[in-house]
PDB file of N, CA and C in Angstrom:
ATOM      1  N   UNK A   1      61.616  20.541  49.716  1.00  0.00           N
ATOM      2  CA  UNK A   1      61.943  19.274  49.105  1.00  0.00           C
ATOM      3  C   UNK A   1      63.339  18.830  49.516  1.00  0.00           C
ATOM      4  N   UNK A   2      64.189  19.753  49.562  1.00  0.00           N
ATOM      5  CA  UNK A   2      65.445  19.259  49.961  1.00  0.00           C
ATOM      6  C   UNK A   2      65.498  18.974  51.248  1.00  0.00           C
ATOM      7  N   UNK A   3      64.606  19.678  52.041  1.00  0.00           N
ATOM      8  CA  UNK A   3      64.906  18.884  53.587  1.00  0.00           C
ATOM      9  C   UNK A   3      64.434  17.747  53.985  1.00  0.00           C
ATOM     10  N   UNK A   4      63.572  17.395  52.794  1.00  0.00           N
ATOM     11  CA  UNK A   4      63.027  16.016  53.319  1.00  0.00           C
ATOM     12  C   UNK A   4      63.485  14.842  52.167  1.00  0.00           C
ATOM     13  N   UNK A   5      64.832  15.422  51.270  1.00  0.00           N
ATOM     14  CA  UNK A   5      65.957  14.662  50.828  1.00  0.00           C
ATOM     15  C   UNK A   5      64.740  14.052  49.201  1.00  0.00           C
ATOM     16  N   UNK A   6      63.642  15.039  48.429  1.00  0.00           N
ATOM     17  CA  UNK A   6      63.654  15.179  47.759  1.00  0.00           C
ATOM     18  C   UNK A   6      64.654  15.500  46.700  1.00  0.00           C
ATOM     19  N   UNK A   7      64.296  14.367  45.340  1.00  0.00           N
ATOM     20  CA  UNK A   7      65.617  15.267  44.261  1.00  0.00           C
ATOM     21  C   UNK A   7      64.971  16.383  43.668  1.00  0.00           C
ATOM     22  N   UNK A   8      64.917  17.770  42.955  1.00  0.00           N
ATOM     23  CA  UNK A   8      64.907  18.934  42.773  1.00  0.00           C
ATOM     24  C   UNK A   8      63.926  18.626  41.374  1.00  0.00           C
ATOM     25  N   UNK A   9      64.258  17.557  40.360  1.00  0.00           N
ATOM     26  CA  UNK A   9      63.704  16.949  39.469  1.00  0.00           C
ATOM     27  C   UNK A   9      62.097  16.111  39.137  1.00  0.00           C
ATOM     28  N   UNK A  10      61.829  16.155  41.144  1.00  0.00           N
ATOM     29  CA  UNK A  10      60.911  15.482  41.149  1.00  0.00           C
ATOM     30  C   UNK A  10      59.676  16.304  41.115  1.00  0.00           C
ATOM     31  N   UNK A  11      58.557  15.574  39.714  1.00  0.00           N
ATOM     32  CA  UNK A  11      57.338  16.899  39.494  1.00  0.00           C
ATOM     33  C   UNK A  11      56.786  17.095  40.747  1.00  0.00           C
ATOM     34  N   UNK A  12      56.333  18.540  40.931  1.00  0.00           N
ATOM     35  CA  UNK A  12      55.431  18.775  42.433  1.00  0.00           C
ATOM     36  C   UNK A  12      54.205  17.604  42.493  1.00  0.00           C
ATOM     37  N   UNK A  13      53.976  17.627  41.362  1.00  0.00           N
ATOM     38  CA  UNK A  13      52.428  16.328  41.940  1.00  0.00           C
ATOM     39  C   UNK A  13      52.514  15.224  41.695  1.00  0.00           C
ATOM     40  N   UNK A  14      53.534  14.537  42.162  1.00  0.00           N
ATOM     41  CA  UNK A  14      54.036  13.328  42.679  1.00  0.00           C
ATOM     42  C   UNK A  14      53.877  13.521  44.073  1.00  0.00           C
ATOM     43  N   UNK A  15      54.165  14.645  44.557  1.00  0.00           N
ATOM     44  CA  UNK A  15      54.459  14.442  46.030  1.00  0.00           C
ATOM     45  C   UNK A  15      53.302  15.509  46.532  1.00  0.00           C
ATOM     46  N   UNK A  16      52.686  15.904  46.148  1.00  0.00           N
ATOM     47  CA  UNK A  16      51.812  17.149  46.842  1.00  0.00           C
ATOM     48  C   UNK A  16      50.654  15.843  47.008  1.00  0.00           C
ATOM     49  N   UNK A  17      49.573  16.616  47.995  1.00  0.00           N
ATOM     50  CA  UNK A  17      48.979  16.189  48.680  1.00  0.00           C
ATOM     51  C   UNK A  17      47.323  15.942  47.125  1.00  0.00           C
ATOM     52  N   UNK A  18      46.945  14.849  47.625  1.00  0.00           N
ATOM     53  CA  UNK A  18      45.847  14.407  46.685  1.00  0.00           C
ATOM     54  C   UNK A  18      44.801  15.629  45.959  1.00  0.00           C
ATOM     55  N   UNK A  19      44.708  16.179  47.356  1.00  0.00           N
ATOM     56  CA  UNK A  19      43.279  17.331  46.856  1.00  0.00           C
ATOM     57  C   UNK A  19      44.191  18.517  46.534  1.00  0.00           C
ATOM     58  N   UNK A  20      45.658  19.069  46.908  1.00  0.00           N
ATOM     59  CA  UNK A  20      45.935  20.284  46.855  1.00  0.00           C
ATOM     60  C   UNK A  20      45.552  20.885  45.406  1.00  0.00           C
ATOM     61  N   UNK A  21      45.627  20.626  44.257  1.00  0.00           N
ATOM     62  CA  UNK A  21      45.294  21.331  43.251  1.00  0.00           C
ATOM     63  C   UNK A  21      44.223  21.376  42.577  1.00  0.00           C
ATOM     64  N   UNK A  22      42.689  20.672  43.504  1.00  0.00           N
ATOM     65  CA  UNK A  22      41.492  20.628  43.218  1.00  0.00           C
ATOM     66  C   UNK A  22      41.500  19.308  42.259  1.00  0.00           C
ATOM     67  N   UNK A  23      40.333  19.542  41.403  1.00  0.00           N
ATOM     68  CA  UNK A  23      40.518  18.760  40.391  1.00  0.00           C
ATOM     69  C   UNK A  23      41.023  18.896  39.118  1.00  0.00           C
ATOM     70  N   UNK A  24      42.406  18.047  38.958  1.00  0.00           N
ATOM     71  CA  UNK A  24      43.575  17.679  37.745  1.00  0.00           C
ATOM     72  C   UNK A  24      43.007  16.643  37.011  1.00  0.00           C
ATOM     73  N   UNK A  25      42.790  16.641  35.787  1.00  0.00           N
ATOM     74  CA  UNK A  25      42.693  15.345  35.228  1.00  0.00           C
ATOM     75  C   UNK A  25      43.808  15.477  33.682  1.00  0.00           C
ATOM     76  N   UNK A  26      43.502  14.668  33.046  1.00  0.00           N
ATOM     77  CA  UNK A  26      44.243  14.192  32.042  1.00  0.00           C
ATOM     78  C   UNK A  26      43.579  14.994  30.844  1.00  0.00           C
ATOM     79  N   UNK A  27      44.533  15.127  29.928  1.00  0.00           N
ATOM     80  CA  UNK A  27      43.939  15.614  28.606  1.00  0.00           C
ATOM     81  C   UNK A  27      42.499  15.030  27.674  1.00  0.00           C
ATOM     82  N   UNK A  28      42.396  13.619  28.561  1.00  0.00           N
ATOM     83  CA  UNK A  28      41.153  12.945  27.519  1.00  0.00           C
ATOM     84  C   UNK A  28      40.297  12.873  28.960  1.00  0.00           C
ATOM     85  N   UNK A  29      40.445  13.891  29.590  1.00  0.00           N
ATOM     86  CA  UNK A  29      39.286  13.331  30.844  1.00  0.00           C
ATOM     87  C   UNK A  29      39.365  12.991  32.080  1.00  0.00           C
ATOM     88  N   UNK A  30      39.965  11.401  31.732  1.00  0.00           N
ATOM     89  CA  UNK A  30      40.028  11.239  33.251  1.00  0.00           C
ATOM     90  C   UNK A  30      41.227  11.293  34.081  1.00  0.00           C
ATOM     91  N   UNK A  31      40.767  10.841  34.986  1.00  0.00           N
ATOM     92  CA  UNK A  31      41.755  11.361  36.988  1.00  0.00           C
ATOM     93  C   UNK A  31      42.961  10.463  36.637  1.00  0.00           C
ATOM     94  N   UNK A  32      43.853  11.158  36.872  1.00  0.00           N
ATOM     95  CA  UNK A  32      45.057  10.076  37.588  1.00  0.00           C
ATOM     96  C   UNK A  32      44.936   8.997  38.554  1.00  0.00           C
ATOM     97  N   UNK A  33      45.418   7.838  38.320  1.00  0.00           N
ATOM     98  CA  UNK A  33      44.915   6.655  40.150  1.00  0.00           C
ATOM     99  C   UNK A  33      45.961   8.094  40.961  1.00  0.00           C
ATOM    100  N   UNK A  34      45.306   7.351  42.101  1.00  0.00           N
ATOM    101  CA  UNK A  34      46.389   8.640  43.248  1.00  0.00           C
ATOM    102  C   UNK A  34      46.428   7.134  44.305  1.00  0.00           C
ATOM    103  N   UNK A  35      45.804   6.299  44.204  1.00  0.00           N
ATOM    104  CA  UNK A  35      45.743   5.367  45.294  1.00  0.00           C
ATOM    105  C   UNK A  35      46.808   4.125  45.930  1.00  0.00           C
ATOM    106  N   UNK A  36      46.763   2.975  46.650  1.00  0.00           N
ATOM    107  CA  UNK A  36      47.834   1.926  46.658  1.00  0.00           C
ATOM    108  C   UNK A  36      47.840   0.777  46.766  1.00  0.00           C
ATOM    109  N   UNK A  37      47.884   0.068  46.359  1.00  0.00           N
ATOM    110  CA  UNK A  37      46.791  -1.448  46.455  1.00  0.00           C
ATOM    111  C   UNK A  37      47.710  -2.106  47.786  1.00  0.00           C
ATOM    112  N   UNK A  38      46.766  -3.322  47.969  1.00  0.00           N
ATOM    113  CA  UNK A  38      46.590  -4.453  49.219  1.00  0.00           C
ATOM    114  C   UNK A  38      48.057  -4.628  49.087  1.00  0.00           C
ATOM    115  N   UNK A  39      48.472  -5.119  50.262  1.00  0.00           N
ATOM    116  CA  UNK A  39      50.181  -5.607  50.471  1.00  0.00           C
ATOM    117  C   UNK A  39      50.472  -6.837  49.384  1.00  0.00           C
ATOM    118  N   UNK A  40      49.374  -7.754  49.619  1.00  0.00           N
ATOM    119  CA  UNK A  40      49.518  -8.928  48.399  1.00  0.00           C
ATOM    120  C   UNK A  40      49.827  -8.599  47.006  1.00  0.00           C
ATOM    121  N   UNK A  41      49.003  -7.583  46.585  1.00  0.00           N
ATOM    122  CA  UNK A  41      48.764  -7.004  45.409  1.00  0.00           C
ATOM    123  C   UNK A  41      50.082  -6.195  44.821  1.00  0.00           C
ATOM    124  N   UNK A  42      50.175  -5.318  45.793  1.00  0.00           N
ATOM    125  CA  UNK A  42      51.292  -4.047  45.619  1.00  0.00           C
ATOM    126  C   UNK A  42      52.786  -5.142  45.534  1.00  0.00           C
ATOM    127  N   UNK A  43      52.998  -6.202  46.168  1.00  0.00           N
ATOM    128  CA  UNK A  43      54.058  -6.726  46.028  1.00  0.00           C
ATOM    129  C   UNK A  43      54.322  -7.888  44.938  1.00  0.00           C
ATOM    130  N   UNK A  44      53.036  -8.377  43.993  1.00  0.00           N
ATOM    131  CA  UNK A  44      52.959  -9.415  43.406  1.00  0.00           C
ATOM    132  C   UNK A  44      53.343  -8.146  41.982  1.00  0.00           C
ATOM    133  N   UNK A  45      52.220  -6.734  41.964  1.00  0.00           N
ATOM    134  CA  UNK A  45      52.638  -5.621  41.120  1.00  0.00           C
ATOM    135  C   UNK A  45      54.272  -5.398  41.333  1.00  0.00           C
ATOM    136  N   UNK A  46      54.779  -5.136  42.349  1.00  0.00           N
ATOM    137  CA  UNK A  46      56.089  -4.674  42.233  1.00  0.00           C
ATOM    138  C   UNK A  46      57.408  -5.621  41.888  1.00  0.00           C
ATOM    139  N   UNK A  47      57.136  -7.243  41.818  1.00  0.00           N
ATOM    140  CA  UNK A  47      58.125  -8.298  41.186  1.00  0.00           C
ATOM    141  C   UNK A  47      57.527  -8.375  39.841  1.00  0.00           C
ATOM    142  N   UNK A  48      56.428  -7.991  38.858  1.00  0.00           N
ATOM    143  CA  UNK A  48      55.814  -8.337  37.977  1.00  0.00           C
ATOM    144  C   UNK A  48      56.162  -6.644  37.040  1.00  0.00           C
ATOM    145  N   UNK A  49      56.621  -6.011  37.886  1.00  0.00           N
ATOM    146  CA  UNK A  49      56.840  -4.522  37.521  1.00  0.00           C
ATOM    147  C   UNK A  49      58.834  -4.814  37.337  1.00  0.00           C
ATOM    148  N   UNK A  50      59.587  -5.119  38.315  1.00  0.00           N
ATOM    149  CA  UNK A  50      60.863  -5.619  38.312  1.00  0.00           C
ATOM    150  C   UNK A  50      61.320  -6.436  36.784  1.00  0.00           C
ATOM    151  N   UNK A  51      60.210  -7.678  37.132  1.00  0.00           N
ATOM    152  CA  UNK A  51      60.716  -8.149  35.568  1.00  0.00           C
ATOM    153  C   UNK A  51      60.529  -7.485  34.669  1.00  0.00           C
ATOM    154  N   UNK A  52      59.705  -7.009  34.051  1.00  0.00           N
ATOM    155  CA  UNK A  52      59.315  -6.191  33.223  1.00  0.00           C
ATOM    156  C   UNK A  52      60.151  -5.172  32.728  1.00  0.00           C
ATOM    157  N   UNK A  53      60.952  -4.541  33.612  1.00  0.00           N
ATOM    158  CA  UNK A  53      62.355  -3.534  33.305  1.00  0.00           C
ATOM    159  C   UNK A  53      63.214  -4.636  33.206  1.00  0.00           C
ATOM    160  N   UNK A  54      63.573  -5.560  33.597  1.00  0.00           N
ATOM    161  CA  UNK A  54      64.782  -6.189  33.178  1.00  0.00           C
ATOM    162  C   UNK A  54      63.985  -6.992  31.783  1.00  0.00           C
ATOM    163  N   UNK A  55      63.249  -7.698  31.611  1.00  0.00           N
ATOM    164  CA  UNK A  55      62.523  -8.135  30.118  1.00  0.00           C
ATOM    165  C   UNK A  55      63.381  -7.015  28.907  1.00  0.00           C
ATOM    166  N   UNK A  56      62.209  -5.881  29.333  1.00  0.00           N
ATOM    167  CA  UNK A  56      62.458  -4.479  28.441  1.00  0.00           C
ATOM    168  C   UNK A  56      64.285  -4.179  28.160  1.00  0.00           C
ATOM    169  N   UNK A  57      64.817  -4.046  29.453  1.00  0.00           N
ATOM    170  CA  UNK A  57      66.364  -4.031  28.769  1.00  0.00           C
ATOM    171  C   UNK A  57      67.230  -5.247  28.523  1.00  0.00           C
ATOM    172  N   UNK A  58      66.522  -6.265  28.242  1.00  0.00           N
ATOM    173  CA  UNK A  58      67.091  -7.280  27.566  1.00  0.00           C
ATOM    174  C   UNK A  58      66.267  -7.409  26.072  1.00  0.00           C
ATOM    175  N   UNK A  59      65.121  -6.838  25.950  1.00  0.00           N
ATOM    176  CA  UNK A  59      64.342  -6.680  24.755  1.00  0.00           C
ATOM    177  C   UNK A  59      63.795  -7.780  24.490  1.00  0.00           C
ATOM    178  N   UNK A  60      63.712  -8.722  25.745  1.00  0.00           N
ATOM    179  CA  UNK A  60      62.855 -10.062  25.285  1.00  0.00           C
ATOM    180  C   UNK A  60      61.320  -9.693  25.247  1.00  0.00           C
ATOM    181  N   UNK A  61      61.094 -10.130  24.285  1.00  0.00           N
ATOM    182  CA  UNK A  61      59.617  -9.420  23.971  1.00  0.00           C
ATOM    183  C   UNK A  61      58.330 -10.264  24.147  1.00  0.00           C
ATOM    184  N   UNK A  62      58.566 -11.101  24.099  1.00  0.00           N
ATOM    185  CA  UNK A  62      57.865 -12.296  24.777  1.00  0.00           C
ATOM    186  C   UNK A  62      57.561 -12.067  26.358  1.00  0.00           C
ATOM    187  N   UNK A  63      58.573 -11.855  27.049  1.00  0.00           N
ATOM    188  CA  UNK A  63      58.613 -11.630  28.241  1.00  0.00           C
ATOM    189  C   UNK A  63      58.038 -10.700  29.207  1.00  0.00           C
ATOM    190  N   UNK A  64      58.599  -9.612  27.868  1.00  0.00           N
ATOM    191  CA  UNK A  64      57.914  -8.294  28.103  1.00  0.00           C
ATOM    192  C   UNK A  64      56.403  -8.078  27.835  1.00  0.00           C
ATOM    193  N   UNK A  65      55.944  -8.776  26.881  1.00  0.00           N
ATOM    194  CA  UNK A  65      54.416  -9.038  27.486  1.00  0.00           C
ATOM    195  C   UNK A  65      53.564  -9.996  28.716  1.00  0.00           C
ATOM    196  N   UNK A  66      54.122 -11.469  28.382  1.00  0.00           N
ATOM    197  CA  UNK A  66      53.836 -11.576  30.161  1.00  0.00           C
ATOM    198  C   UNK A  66      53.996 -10.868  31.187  1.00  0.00           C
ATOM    199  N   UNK A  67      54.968 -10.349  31.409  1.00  0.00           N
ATOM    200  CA  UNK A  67      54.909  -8.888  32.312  1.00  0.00           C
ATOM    201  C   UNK A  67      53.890  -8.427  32.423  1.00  0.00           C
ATOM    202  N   UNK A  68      53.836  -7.618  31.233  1.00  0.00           N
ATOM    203  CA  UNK A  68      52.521  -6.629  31.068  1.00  0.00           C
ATOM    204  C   UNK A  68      51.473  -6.629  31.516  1.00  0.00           C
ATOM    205  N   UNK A  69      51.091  -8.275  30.720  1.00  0.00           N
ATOM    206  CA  UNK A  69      49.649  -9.244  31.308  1.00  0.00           C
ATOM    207  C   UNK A  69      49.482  -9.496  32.566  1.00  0.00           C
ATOM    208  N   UNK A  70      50.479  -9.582  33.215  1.00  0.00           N
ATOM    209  CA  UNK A  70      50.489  -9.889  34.561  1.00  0.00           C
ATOM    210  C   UNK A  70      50.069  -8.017  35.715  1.00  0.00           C
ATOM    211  N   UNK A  71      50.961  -7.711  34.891  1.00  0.00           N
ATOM    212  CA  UNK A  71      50.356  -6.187  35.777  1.00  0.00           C
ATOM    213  C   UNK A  71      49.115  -5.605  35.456  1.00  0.00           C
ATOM    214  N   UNK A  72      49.019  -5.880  34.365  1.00  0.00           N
ATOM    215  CA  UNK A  72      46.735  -5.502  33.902  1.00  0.00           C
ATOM    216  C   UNK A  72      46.314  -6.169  34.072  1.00  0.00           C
ATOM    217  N   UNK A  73      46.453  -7.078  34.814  1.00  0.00           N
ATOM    218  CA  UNK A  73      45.479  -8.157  35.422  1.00  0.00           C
ATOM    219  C   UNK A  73      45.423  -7.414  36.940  1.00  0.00           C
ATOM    220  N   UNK A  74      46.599  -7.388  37.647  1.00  0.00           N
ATOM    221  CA  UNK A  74      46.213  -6.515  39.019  1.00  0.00           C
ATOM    222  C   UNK A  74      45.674  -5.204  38.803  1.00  0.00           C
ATOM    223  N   UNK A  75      45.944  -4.612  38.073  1.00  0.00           N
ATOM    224  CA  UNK A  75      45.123  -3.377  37.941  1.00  0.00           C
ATOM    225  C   UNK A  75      43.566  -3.595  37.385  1.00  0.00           C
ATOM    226  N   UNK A  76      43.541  -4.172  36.871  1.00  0.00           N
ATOM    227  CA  UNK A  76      41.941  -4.651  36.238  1.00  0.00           C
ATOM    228  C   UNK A  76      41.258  -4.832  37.279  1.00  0.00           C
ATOM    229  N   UNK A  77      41.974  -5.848  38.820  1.00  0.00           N
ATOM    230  CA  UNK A  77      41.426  -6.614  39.407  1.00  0.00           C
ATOM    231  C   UNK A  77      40.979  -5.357  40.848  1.00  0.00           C
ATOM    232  N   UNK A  78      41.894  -4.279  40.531  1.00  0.00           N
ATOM    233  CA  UNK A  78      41.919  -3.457  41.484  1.00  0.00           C
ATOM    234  C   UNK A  78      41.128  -1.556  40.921  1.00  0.00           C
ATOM    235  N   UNK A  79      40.394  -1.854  39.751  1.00  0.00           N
ATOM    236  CA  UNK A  79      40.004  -0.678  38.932  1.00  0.00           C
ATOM    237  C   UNK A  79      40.795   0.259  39.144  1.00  0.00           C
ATOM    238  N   UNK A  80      41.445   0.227  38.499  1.00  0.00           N
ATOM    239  CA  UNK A  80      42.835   1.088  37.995  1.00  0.00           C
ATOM    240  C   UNK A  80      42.946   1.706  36.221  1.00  0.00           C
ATOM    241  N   UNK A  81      42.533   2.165  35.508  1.00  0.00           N
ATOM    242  CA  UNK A  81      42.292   2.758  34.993  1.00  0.00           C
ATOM    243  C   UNK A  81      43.866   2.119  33.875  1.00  0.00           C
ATOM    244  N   UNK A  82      43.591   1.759  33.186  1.00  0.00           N
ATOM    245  CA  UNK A  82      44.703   1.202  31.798  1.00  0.00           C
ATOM    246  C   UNK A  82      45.679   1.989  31.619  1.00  0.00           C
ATOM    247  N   UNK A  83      45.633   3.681  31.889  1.00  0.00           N
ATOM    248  CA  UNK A  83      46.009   4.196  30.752  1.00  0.00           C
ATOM    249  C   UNK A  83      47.281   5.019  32.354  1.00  0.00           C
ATOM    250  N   UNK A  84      46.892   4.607  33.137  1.00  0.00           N
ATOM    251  CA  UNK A  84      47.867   4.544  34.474  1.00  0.00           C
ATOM    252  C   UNK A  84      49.395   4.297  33.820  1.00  0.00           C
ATOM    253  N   UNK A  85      50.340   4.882  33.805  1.00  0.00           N
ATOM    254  CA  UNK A  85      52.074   4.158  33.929  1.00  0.00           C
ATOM    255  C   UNK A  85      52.141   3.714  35.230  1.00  0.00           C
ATOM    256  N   UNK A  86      52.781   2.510  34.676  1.00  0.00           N
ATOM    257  CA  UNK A  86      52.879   1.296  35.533  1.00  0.00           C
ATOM    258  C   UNK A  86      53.812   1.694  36.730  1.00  0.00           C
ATOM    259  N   UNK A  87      54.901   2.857  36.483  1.00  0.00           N
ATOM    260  CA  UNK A  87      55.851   3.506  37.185  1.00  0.00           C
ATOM    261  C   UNK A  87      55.135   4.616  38.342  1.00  0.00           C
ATOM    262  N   UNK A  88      53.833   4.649  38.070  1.00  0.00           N
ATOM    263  CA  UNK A  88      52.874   5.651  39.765  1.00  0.00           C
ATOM    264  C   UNK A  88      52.341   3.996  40.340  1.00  0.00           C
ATOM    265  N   UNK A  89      52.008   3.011  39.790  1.00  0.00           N
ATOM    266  CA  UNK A  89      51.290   2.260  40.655  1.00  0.00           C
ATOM    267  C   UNK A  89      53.113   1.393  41.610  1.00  0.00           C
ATOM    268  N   UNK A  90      53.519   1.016  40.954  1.00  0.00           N
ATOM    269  CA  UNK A  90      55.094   0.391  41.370  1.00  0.00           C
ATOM    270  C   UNK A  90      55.672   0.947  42.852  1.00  0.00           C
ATOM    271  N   UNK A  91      56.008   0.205  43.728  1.00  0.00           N
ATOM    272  CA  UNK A  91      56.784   0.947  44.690  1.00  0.00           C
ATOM    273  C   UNK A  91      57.932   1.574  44.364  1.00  0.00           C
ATOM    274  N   UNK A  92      58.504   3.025  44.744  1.00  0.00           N
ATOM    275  CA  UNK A  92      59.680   3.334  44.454  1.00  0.00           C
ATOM    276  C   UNK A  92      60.776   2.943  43.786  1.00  0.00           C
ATOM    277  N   UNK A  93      61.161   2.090  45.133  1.00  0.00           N
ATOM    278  CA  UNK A  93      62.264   1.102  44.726  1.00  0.00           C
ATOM    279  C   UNK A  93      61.951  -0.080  44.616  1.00  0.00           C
ATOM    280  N   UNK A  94      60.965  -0.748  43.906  1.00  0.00           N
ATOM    281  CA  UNK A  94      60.395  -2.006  43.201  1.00  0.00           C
ATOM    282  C   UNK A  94      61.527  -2.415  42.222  1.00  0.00           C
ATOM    283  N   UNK A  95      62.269  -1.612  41.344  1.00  0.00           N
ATOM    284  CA  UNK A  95      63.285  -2.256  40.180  1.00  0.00           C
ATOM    285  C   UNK A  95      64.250  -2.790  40.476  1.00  0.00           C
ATOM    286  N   UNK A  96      64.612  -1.939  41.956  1.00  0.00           N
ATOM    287  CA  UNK A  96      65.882  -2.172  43.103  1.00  0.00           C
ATOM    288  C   UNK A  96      65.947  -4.060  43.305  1.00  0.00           C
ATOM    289  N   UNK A  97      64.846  -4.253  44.431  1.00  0.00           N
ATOM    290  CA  UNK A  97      64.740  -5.245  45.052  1.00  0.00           C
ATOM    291  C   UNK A  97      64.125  -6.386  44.569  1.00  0.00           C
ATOM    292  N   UNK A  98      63.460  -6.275  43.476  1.00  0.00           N
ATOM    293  CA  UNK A  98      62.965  -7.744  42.824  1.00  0.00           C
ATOM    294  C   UNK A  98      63.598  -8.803  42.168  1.00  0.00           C
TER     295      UNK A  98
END
């Protein structure tokens, strides 16, 4: 991890490979998404993911649900499973640049 400038903090299955630990699922069942949506998608998710942290630390709450609505709508549209954090579907540095 450190040679490839991993931080030490980061869980192994974030970064391990899809199949390495067979099948993982969740305490109620189902799979983690492991997947990455369309360029359109992934980037309309990652400014709709941006506001959403700045909404949240301004505590506008109003806001912070349009957000929301706006990102379960791409995931709905892309069967993505609800119960997904919005922080595995998001690019990395999505909070950075939006």
């Amino acid at each position: 991890m450190a040679r490839n400038g991993i931080p030490a903090d980061v869980p192994f299955d974030h970064i391990a490979a899809v199949g390495a630990y067979g099948d993982t699922r969740y305490p109620d069942g189902t799979r983690p998404w492991q997947g990455r949506l369309a360029a359109d998608d992934q980037s309309e998710f990652d400014k709709q993911y941006a506001n959403w942290l700045e909404d949240t630390r301004r505590n506008d709450r109003d806001d912070i649900d349009k957000d929301a609505r706006r990102m379960q709508d791409i995931m709905a549209r892309n069967n993505i499973p609800a119960n997904v954090p919005y922080d595995r579907i998001a690019s990395p540095d999505a909070g950075r640049y939006h």
